[in-house]
C-alpha atoms as a PDB file:
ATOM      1  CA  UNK A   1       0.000   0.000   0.000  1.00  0.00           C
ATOM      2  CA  UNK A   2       3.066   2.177   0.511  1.00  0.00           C
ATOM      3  CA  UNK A   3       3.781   2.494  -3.453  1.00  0.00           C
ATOM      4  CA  UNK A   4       0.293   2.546  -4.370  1.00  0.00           C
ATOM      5  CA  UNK A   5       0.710   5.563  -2.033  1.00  0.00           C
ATOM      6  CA  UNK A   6       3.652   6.890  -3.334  1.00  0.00           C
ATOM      7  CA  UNK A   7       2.693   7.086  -6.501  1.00  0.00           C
ATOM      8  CA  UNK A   8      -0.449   8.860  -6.035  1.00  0.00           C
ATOM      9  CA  UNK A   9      -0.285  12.667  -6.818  1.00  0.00           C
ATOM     10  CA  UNK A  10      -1.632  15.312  -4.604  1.00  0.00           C
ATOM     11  CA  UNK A  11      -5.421  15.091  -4.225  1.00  0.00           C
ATOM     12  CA  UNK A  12      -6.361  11.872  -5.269  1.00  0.00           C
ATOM     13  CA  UNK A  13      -7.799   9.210  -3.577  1.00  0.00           C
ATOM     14  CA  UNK A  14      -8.004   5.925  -2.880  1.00  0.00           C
ATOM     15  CA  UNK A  15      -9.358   2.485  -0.909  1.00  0.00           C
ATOM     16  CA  UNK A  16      -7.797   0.012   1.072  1.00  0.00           C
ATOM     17  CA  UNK A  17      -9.159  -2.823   2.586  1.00  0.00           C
ATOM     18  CA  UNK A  18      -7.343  -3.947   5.844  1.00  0.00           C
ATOM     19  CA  UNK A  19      -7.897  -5.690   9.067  1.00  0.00           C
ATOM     20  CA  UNK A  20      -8.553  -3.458  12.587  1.00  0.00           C
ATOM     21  CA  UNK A  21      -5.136  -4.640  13.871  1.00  0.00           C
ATOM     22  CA  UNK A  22      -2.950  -3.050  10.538  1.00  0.00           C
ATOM     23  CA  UNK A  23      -4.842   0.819  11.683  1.00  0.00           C
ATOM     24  CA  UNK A  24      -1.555   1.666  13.525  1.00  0.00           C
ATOM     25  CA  UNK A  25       0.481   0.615  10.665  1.00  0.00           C
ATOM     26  CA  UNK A  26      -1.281   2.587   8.070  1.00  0.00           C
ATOM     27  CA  UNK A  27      -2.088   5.570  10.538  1.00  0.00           C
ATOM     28  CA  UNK A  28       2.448   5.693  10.443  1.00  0.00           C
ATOM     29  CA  UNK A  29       2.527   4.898   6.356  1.00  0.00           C
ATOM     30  CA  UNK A  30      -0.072   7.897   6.005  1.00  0.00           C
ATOM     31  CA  UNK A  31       2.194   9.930   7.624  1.00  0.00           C
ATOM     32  CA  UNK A  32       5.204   9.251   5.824  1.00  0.00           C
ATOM     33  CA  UNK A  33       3.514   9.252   2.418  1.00  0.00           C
ATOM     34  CA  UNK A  34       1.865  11.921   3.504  1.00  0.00           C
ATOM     35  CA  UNK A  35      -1.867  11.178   3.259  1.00  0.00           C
ATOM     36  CA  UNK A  36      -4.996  10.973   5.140  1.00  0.00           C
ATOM     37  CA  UNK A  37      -7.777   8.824   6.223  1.00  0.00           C
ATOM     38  CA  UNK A  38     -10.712  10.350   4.958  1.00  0.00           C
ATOM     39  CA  UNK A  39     -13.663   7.385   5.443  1.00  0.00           C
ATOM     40  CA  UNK A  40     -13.828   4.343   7.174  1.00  0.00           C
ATOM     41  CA  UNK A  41     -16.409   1.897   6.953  1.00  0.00           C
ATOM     42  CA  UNK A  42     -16.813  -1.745   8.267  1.00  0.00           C
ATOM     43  CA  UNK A  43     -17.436  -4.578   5.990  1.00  0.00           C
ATOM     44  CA  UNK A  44     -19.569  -8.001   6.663  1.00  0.00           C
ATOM     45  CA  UNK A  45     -15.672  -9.456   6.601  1.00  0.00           C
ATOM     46  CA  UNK A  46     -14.841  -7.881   9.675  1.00  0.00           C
ATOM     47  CA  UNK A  47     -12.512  -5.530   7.908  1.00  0.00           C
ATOM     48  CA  UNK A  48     -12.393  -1.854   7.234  1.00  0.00           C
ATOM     49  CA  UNK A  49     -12.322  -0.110   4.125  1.00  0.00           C
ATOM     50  CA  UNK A  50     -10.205   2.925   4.208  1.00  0.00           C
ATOM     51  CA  UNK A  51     -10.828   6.431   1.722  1.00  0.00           C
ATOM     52  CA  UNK A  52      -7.062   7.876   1.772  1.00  0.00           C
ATOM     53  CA  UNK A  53      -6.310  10.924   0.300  1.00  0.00           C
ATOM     54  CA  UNK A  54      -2.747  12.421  -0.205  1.00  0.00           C
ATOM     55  CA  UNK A  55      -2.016  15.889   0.971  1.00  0.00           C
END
């Protein structure tokens, strides 16, 4: 998710699906990509799906 990240330019978006247990991971990736969680939502799989954004 890091490259996908990366690679992203400023302003666009987009989704991730991850378990609750990576959050902590991908709250430190978002910082060092620079990008933010914008949505979370649950799913029936008992993960979340993440909206990022980059700054």
């Amino acid at each position: 998710m890091s490259s996908h990240l990366q690679e992203l330019e400023s302003g666009m978006t987009m989704q991730a699906e991850v378990r609750a247990d990576q959050l902590g991971n991908i709250n430190i990736i978002c910082r060092v990509r620079k990008a933010e969680i914008i949505a979370e939502a649950p799913t029936p799989e008992e993960t979340i799906l993440l909206t990022l954004q980059k700054k």
